[in-house]
C-alpha atoms as a PDB file:
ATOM      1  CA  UNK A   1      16.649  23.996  18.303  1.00  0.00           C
ATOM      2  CA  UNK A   2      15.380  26.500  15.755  1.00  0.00           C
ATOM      3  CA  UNK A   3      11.536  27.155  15.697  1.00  0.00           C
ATOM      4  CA  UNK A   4       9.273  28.862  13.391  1.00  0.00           C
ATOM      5  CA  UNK A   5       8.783  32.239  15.124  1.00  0.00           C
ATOM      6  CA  UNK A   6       5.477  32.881  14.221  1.00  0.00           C
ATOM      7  CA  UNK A   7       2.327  30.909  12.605  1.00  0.00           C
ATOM      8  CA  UNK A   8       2.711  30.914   8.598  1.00  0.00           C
ATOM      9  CA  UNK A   9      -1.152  31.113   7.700  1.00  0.00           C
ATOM     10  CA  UNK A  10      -0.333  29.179   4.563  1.00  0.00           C
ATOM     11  CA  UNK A  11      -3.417  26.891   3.290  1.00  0.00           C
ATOM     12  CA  UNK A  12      -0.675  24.493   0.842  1.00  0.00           C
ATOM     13  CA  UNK A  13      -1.507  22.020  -2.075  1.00  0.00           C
ATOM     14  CA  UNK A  14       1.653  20.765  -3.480  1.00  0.00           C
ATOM     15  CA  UNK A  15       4.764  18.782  -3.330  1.00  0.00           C
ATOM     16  CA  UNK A  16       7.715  19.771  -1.789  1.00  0.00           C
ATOM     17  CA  UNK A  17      11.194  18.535  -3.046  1.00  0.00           C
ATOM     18  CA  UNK A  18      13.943  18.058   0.003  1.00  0.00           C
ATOM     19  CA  UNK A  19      17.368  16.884  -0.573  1.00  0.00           C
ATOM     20  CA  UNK A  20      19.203  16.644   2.859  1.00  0.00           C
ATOM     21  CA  UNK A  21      23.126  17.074   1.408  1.00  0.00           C
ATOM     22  CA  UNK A  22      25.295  16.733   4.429  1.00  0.00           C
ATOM     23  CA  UNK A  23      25.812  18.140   7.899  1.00  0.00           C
ATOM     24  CA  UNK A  24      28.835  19.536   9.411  1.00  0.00           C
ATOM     25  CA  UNK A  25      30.203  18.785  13.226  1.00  0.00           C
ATOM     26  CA  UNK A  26      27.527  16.646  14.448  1.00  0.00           C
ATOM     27  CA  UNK A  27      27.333  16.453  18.264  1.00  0.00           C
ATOM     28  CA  UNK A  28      28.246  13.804  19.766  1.00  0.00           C
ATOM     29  CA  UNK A  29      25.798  11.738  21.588  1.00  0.00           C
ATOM     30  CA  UNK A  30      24.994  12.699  25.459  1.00  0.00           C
ATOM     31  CA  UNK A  31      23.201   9.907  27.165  1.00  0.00           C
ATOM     32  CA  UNK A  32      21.580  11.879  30.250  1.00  0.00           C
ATOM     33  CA  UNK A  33      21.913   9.427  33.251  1.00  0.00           C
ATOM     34  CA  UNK A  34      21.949   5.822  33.433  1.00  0.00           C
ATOM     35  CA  UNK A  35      24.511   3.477  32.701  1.00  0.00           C
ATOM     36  CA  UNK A  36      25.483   4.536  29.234  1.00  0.00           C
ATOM     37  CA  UNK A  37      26.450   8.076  30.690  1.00  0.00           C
ATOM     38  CA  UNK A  38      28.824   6.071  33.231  1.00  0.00           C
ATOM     39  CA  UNK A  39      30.404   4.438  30.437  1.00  0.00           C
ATOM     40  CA  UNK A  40      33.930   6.446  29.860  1.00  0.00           C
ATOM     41  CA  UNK A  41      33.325   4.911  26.073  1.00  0.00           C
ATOM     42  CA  UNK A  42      30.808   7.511  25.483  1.00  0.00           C
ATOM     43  CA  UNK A  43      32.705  10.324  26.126  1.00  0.00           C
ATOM     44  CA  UNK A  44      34.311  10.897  22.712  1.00  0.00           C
ATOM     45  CA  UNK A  45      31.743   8.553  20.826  1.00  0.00           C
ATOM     46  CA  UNK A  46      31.026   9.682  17.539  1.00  0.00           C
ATOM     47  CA  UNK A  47      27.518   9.484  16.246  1.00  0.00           C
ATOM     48  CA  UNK A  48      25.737   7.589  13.669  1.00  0.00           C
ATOM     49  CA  UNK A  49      23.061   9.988  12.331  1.00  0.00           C
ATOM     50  CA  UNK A  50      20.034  10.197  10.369  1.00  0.00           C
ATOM     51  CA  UNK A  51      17.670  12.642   9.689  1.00  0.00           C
ATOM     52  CA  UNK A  52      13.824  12.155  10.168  1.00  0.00           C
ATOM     53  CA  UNK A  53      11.221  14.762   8.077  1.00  0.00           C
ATOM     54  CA  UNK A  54       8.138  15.528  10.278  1.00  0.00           C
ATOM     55  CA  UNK A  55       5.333  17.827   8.806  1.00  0.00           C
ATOM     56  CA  UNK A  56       3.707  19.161  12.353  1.00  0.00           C
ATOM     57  CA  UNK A  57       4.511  16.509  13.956  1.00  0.00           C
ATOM     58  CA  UNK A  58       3.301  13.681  11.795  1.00  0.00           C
ATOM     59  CA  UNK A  59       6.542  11.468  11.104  1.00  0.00           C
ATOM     60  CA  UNK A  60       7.787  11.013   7.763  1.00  0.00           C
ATOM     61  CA  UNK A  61      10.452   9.927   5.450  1.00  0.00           C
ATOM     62  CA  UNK A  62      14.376   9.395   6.736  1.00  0.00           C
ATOM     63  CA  UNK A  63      17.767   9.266   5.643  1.00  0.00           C
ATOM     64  CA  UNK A  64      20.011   6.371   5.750  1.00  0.00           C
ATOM     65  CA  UNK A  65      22.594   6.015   8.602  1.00  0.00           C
ATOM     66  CA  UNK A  66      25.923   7.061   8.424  1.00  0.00           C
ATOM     67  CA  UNK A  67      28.446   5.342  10.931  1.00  0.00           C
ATOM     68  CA  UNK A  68      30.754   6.820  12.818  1.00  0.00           C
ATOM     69  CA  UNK A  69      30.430  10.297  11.155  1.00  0.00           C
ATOM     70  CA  UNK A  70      30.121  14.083  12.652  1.00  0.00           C
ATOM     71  CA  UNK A  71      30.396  14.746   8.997  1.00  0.00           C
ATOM     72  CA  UNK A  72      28.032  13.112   7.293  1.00  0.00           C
ATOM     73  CA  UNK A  73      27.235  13.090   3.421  1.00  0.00           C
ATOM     74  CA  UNK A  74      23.813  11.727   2.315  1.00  0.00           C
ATOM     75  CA  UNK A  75      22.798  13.439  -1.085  1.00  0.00           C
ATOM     76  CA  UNK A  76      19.121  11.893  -0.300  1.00  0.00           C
ATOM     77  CA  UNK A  77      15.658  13.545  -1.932  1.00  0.00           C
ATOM     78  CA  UNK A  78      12.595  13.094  -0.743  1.00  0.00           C
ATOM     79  CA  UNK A  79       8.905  14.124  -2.077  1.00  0.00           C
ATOM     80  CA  UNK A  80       6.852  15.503   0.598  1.00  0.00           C
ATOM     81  CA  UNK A  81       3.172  16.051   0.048  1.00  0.00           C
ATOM     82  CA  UNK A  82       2.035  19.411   1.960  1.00  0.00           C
ATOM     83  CA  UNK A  83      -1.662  19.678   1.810  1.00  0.00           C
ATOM     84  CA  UNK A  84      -3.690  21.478   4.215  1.00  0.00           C
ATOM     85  CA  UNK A  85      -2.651  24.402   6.595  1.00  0.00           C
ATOM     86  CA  UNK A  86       0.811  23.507   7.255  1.00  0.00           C
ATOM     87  CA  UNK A  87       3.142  25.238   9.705  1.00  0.00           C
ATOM     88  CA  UNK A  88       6.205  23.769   9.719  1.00  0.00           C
ATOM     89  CA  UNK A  89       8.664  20.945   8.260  1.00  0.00           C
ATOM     90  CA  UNK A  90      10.718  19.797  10.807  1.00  0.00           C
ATOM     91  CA  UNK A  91      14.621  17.550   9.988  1.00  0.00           C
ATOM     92  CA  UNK A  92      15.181  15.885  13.214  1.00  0.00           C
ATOM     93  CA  UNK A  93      18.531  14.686  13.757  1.00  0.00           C
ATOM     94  CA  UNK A  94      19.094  11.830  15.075  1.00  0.00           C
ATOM     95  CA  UNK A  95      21.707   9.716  16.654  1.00  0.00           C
ATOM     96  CA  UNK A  96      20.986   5.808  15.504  1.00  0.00           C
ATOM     97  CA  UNK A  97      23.862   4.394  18.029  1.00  0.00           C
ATOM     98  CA  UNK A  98      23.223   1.271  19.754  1.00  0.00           C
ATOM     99  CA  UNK A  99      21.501   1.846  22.984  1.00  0.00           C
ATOM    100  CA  UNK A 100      20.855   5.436  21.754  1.00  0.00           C
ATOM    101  CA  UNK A 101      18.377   4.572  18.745  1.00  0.00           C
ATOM    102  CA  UNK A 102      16.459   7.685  18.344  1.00  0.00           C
ATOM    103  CA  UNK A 103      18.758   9.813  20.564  1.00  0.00           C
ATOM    104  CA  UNK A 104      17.806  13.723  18.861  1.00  0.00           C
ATOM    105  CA  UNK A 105      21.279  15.594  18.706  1.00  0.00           C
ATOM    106  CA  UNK A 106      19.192  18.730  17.129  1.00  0.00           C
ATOM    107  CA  UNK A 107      16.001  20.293  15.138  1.00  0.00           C
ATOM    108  CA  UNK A 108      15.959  22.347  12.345  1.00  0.00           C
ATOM    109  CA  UNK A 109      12.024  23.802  11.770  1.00  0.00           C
ATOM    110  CA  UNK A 110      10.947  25.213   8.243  1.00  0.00           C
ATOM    111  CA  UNK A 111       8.097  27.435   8.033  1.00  0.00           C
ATOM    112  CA  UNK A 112       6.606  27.470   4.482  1.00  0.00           C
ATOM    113  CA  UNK A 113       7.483  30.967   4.025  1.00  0.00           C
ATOM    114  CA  UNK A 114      10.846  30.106   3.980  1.00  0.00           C
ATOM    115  CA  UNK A 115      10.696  27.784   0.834  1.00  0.00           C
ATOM    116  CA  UNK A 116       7.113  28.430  -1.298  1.00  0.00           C
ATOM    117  CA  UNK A 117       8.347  31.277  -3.269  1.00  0.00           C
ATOM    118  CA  UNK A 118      12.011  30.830  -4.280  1.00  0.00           C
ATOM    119  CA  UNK A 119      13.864  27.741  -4.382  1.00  0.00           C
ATOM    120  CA  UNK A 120      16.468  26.822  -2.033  1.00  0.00           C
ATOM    121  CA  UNK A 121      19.781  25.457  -3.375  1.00  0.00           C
ATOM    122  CA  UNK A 122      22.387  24.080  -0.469  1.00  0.00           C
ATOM    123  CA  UNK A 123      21.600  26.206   2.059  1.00  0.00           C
ATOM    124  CA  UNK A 124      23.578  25.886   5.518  1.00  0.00           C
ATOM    125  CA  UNK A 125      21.429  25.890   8.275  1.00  0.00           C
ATOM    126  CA  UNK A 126      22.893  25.840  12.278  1.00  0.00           C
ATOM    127  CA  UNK A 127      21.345  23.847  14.853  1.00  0.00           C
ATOM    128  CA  UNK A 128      22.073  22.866  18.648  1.00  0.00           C
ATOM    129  CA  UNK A 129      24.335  24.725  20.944  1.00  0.00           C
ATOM    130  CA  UNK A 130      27.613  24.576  18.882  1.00  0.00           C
ATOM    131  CA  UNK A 131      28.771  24.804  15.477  1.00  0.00           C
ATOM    132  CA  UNK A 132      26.150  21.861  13.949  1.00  0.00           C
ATOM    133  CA  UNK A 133      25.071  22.520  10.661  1.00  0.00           C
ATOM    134  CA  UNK A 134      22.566  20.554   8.320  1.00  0.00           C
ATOM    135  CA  UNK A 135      23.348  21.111   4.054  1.00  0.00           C
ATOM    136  CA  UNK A 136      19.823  21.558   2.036  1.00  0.00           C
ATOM    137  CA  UNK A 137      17.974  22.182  -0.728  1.00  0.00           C
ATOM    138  CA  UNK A 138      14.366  22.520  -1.512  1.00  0.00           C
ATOM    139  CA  UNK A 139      11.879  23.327  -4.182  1.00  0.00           C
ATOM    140  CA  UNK A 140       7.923  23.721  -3.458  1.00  0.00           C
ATOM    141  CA  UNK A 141       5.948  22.829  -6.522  1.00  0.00           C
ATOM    142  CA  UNK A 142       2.044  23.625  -6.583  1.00  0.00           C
ATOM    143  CA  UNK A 143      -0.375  21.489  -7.384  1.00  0.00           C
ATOM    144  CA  UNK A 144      -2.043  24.665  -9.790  1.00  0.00           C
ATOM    145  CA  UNK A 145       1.268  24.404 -12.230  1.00  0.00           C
ATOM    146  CA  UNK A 146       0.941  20.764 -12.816  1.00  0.00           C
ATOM    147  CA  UNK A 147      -0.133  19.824 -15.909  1.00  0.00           C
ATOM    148  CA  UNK A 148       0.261  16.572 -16.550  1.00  0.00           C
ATOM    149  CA  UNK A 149      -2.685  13.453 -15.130  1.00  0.00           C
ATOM    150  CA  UNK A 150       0.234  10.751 -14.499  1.00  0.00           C
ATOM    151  CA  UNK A 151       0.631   9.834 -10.591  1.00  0.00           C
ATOM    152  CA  UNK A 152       4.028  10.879  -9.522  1.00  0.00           C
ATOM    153  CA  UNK A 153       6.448   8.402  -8.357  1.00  0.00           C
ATOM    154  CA  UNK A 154       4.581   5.361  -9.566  1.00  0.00           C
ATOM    155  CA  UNK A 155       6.646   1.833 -11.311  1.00  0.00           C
ATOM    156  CA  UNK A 156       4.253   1.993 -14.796  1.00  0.00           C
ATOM    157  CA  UNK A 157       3.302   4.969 -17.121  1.00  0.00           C
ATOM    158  CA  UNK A 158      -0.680   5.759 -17.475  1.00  0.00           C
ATOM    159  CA  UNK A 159      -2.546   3.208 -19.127  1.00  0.00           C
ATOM    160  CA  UNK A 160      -6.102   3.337 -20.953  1.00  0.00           C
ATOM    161  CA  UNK A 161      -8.447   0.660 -21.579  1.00  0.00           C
ATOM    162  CA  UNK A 162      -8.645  -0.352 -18.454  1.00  0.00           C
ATOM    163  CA  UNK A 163     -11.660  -1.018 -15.445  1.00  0.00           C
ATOM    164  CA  UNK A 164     -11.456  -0.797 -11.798  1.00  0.00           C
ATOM    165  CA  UNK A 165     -14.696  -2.290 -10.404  1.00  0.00           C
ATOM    166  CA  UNK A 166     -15.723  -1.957  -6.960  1.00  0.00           C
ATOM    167  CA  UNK A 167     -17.995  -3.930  -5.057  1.00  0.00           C
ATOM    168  CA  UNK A 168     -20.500  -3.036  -1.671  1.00  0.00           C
ATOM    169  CA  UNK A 169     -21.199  -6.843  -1.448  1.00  0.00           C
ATOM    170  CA  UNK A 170     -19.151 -10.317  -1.557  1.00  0.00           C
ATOM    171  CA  UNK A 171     -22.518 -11.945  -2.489  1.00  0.00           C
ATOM    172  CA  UNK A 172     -25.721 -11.591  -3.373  1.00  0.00           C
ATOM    173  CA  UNK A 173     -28.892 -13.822  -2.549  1.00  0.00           C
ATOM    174  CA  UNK A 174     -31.355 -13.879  -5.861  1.00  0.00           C
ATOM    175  CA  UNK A 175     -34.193 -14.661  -3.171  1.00  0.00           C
ATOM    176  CA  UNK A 176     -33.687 -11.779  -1.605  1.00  0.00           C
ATOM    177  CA  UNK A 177     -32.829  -9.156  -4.361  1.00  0.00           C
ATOM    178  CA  UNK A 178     -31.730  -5.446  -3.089  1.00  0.00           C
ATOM    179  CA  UNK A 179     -34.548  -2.874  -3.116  1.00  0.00           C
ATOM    180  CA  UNK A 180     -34.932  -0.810  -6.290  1.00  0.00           C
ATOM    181  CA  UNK A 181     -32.642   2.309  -6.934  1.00  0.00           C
ATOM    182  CA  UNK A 182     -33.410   4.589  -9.775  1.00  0.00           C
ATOM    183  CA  UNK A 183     -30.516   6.535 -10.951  1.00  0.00           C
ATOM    184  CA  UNK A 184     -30.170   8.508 -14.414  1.00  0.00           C
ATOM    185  CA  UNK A 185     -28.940   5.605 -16.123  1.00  0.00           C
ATOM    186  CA  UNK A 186     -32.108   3.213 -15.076  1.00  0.00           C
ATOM    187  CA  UNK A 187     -32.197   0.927 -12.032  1.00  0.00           C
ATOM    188  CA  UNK A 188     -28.883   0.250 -10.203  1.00  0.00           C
ATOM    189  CA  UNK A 189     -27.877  -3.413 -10.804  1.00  0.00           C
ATOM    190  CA  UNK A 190     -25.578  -4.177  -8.256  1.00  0.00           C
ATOM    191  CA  UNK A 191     -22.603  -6.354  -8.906  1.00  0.00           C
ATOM    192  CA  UNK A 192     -22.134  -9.434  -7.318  1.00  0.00           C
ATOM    193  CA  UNK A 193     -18.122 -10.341  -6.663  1.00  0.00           C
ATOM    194  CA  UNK A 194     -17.597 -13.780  -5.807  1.00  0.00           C
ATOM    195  CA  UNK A 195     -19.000 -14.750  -9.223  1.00  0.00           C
ATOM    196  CA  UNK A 196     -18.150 -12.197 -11.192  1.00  0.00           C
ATOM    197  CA  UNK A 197     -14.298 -12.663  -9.567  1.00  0.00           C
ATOM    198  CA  UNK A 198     -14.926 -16.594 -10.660  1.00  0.00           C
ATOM    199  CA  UNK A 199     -15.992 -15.968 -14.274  1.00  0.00           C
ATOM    200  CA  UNK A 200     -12.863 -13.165 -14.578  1.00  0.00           C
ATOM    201  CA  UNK A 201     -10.371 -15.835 -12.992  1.00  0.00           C
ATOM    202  CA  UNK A 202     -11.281 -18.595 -15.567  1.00  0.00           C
ATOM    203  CA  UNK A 203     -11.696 -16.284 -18.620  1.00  0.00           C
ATOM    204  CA  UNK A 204      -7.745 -14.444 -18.200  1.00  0.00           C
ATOM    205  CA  UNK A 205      -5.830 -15.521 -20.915  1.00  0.00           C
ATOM    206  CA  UNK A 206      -2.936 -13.513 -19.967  1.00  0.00           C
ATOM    207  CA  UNK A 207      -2.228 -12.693 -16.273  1.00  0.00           C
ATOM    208  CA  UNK A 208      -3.636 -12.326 -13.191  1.00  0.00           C
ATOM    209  CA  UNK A 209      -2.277 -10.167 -10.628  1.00  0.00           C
ATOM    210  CA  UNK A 210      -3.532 -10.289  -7.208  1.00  0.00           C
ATOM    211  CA  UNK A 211      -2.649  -8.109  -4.219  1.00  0.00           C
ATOM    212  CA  UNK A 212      -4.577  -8.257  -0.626  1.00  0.00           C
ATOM    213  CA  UNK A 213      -3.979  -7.435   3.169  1.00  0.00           C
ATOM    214  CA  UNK A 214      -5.038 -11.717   2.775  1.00  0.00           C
ATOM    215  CA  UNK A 215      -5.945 -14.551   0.221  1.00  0.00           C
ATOM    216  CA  UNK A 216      -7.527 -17.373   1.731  1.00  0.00           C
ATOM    217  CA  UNK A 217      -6.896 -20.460  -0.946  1.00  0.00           C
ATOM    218  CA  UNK A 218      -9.571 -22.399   0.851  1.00  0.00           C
ATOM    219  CA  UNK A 219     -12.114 -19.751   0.265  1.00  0.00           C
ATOM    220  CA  UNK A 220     -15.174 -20.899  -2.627  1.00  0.00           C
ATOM    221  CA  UNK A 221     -16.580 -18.228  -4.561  1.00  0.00           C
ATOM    222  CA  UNK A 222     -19.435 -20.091  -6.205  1.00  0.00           C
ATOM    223  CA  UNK A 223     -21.525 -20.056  -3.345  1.00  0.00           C
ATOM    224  CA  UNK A 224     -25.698 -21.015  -4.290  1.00  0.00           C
ATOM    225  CA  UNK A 225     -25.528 -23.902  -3.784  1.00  0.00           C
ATOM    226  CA  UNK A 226     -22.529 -24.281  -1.814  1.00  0.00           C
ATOM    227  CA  UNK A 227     -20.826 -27.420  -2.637  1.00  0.00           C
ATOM    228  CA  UNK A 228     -17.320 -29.025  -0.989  1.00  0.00           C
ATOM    229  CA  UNK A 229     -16.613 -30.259  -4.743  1.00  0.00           C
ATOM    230  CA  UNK A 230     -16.425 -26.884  -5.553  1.00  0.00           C
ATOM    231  CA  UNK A 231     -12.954 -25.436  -6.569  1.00  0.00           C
ATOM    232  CA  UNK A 232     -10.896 -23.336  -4.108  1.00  0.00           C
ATOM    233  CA  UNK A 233      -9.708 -20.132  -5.065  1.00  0.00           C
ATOM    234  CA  UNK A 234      -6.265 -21.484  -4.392  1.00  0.00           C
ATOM    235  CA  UNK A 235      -6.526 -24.751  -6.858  1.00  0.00           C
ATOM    236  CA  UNK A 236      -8.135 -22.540  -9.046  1.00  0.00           C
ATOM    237  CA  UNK A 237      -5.011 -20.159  -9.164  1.00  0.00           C
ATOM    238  CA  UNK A 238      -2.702 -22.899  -9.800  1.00  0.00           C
ATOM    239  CA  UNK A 239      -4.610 -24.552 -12.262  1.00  0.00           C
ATOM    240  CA  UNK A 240      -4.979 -21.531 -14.206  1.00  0.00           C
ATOM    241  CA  UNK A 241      -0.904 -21.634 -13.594  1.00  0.00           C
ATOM    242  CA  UNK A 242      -0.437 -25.105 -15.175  1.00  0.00           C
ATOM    243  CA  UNK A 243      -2.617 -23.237 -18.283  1.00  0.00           C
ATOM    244  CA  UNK A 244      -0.415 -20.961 -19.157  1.00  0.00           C
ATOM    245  CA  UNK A 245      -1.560 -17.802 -17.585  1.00  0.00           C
ATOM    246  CA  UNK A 246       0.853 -15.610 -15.388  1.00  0.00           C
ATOM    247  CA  UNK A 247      -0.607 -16.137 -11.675  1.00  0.00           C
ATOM    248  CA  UNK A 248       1.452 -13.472  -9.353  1.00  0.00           C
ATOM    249  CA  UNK A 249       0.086 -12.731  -5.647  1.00  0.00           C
ATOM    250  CA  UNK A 250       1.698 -10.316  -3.325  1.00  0.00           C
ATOM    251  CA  UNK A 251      -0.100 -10.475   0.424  1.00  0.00           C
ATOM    252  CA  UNK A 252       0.670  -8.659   3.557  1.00  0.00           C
ATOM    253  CA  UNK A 253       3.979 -10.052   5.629  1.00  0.00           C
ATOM    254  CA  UNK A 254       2.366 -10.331   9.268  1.00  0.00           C
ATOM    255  CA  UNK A 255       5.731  -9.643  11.449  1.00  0.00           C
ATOM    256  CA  UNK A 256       4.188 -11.529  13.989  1.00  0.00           C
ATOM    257  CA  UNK A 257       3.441 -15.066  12.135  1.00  0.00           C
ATOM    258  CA  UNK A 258       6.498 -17.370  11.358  1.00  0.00           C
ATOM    259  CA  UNK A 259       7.019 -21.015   9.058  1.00  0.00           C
ATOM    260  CA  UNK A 260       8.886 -23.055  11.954  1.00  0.00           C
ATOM    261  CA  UNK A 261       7.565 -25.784  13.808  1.00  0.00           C
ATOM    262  CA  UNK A 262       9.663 -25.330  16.508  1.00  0.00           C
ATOM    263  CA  UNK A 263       9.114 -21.294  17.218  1.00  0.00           C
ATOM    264  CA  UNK A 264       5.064 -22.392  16.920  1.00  0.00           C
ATOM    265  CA  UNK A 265       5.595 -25.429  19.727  1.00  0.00           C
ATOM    266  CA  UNK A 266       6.875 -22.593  22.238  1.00  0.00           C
ATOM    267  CA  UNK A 267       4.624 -19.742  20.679  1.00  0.00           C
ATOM    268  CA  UNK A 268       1.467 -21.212  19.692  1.00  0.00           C
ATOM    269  CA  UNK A 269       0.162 -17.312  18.499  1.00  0.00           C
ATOM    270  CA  UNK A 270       3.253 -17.658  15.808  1.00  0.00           C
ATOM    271  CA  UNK A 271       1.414 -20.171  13.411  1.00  0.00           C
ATOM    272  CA  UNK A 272      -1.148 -17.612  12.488  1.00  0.00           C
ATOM    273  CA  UNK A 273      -0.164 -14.831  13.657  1.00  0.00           C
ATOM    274  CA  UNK A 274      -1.778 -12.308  16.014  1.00  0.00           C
ATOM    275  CA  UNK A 275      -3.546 -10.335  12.703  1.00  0.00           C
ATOM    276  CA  UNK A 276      -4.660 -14.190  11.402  1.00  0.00           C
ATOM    277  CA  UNK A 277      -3.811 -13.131   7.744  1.00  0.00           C
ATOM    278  CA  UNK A 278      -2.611 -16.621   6.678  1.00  0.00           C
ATOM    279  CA  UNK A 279       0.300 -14.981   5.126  1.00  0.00           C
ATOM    280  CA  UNK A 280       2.443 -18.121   5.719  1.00  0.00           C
ATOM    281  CA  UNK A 281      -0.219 -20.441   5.056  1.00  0.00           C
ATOM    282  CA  UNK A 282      -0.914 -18.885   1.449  1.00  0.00           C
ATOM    283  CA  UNK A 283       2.661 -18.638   0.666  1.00  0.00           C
ATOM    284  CA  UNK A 284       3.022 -22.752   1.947  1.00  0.00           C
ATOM    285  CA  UNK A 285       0.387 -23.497  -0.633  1.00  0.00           C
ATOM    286  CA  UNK A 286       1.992 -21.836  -4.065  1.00  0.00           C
ATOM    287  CA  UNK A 287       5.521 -22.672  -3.107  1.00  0.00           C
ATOM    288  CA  UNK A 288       6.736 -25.056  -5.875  1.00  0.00           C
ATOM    289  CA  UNK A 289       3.549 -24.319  -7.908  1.00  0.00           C
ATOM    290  CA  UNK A 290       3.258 -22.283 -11.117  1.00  0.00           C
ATOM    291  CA  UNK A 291       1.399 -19.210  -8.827  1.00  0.00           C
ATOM    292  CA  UNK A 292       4.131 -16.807  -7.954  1.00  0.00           C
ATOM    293  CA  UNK A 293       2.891 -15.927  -4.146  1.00  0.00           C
ATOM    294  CA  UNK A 294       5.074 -12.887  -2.603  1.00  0.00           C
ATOM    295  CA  UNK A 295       5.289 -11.456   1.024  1.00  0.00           C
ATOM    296  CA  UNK A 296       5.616  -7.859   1.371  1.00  0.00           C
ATOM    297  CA  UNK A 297       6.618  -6.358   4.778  1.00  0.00           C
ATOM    298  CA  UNK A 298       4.486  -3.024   5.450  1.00  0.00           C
ATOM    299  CA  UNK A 299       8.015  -0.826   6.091  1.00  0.00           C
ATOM    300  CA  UNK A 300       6.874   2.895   7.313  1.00  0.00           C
ATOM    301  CA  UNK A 301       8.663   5.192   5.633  1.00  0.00           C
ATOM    302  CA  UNK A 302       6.458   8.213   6.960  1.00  0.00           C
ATOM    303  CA  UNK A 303       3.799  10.138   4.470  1.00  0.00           C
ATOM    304  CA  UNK A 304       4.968   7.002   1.897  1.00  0.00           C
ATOM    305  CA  UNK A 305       5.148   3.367   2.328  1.00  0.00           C
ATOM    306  CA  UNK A 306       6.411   0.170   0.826  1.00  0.00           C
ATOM    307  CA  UNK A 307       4.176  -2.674   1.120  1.00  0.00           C
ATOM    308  CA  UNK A 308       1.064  -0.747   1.918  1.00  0.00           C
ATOM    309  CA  UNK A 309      -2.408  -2.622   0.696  1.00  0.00           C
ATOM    310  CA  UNK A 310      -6.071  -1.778   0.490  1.00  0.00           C
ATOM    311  CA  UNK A 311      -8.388  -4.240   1.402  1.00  0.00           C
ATOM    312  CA  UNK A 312      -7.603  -5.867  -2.311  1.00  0.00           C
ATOM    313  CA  UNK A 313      -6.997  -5.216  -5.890  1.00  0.00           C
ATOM    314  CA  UNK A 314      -7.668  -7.696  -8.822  1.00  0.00           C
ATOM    315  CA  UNK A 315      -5.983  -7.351 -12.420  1.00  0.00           C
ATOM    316  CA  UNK A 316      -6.570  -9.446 -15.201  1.00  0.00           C
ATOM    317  CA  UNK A 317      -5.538  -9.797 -18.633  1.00  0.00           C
ATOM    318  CA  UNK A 318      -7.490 -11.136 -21.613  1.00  0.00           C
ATOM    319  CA  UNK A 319      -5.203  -9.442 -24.226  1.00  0.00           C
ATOM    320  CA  UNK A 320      -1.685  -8.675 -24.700  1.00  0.00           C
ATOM    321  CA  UNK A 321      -2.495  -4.364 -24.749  1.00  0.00           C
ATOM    322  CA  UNK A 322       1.247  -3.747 -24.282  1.00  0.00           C
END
């Protein structure tokens, strides 16, 4: 293992760019004890390795696996966001074999000082006890020379004309109004979401996105007074569906909740899962509707993930602006 020899006092705010190119006569895997080492099989195995990116010991991003290779070729980038007092990126490689998942065959430690000033362009770096080698290149880029306002890495460009409204309360009781609060625009006049949401649900002419860790269809918005004839949020999506507007919801895929009667007879927890999102209750109601109701699978992939929600975000559209 190679280690930072000394603490690089380096307070970082930037992004840095790591391609992992290949490694060179990758250990083979050494189960210590246990069956597996008694196995004469694993004497000559050859590994299937990956690389995991750790910034002081938080985990982060990975490569693919490559089976069956001491000489692996993975050509992957990754953009790591160093922020903070950072002393040292570590590539972790590991051996993703069968009964070995996570096996380490070797660390290779960065310290900043050894990539914020000059780029680093396929640089051979040893690791382990024999002739291992990891291929890289890197390039730190500070947040001071950036110029431009777009988010990095995002699916759609920077868009104006557009609102983001957040709300402190779900609902608000006229007979008993919030205190006061004078601010330099005159008194606060708080917003109040379930009807607002209601009014901006039936007035999209366009689309309505929706994404949320859960969407209950059976939930009412207009509350005061509360009234069963009232329409669900979930008929209200699909009528506004059979209308003509775009209705697309993405939830949160609870791992633990599954649609089959016969895994929820022997595991009751399955219908609703131990987070009770009603992921596959909300996807049961908008299948062969006009709402287009996704589930998305929080998959870690360290600083970065796919799938990750706030509490909720609403979009709506009441004009075609692009």
């Amino acid at each position: 293992m190679s280690e930072c020899r000394e603490y690089d006092h380096t307070f970082l705010t930037g992004t840095l760019t790591l391609t992992i190119h290949s490694g060179s006569s990758i250990p083979n895997p050494k189960p210590e004890g246990g069956f597996l080492a008694s196995l004469k099989s694993w004497v000559d195995k050859i590994p299937d390795p990956y690389v995991r990116i750790n910034v002081d010991g938080k985990k982060g991003p990975r490569t693919e696996t490559i089976i069956d290779s001491a000489d692996p070729q993975w050509n992957a980038t990754f953009e790591i966001p160093l922020v903070g007092e950072v002393k040292e990126v570590e590539l972790n490689i590991k051996d993703d074999t069968l009964g070995l998942k996570g096996h380490s065959l070797g660390t290779i430690a960065l310290c900043p000082s050894e990539f914020i000033d000059e780029p680093v362009t396929q640089k051979w770096i040893p690791f382990g006890d024999e002739n291992a080698r990891l291929c890289i290149s890197t390039k730190y880029t500070s947040a001071s020379t950036m110029t431009s306002v777009e988010v990095p890495g995002t699916k759609y460009p920077l868009r104006t004309g557009c609102r983001f409204t957040m709300y402190a309360d779900a609902h608000l009781d006229p007979e008993d109004p919030l205190p006061e609060v004078p601010t330099d625009a005159g008194p606060y006049v708080p917003h109040d979401l379930w009807n607002e949401m209601h009014a901006s649900f039936c007035a999209a002419e366009k689309f309505i996105y929706i994404t949320g860790w859960s969407v209950w269809t059976g939930l009412r918005m207009l509350r005061l007074p509360l009234d069963e004839e009232h329409e669900t949020l979930g008929d209200l999506l699909k009528r506004r569906a059979e209308e003509g507007v775009c209705v697309r919801i993405m939830v949160w895929d609870d791992t633990s909740s599954i649609d089959d009667e016969n895994v929820n007879k022997m595991l009751e927890f399955t219908k609703e899962g131990m987070m009770g999102v009603k992921d596959e209750e909300t996807a049961a109601f908008f299948r062969d509707t006009g709402v287009i109701c996704e589930k998305v699978r929080c998959k870690s992939e360290g600083f970065r993930s796919t799938g990750q929600f706030s509490i909720g975000t609403l979009t709506f559209g009441t004009s075609l602006t692009a």
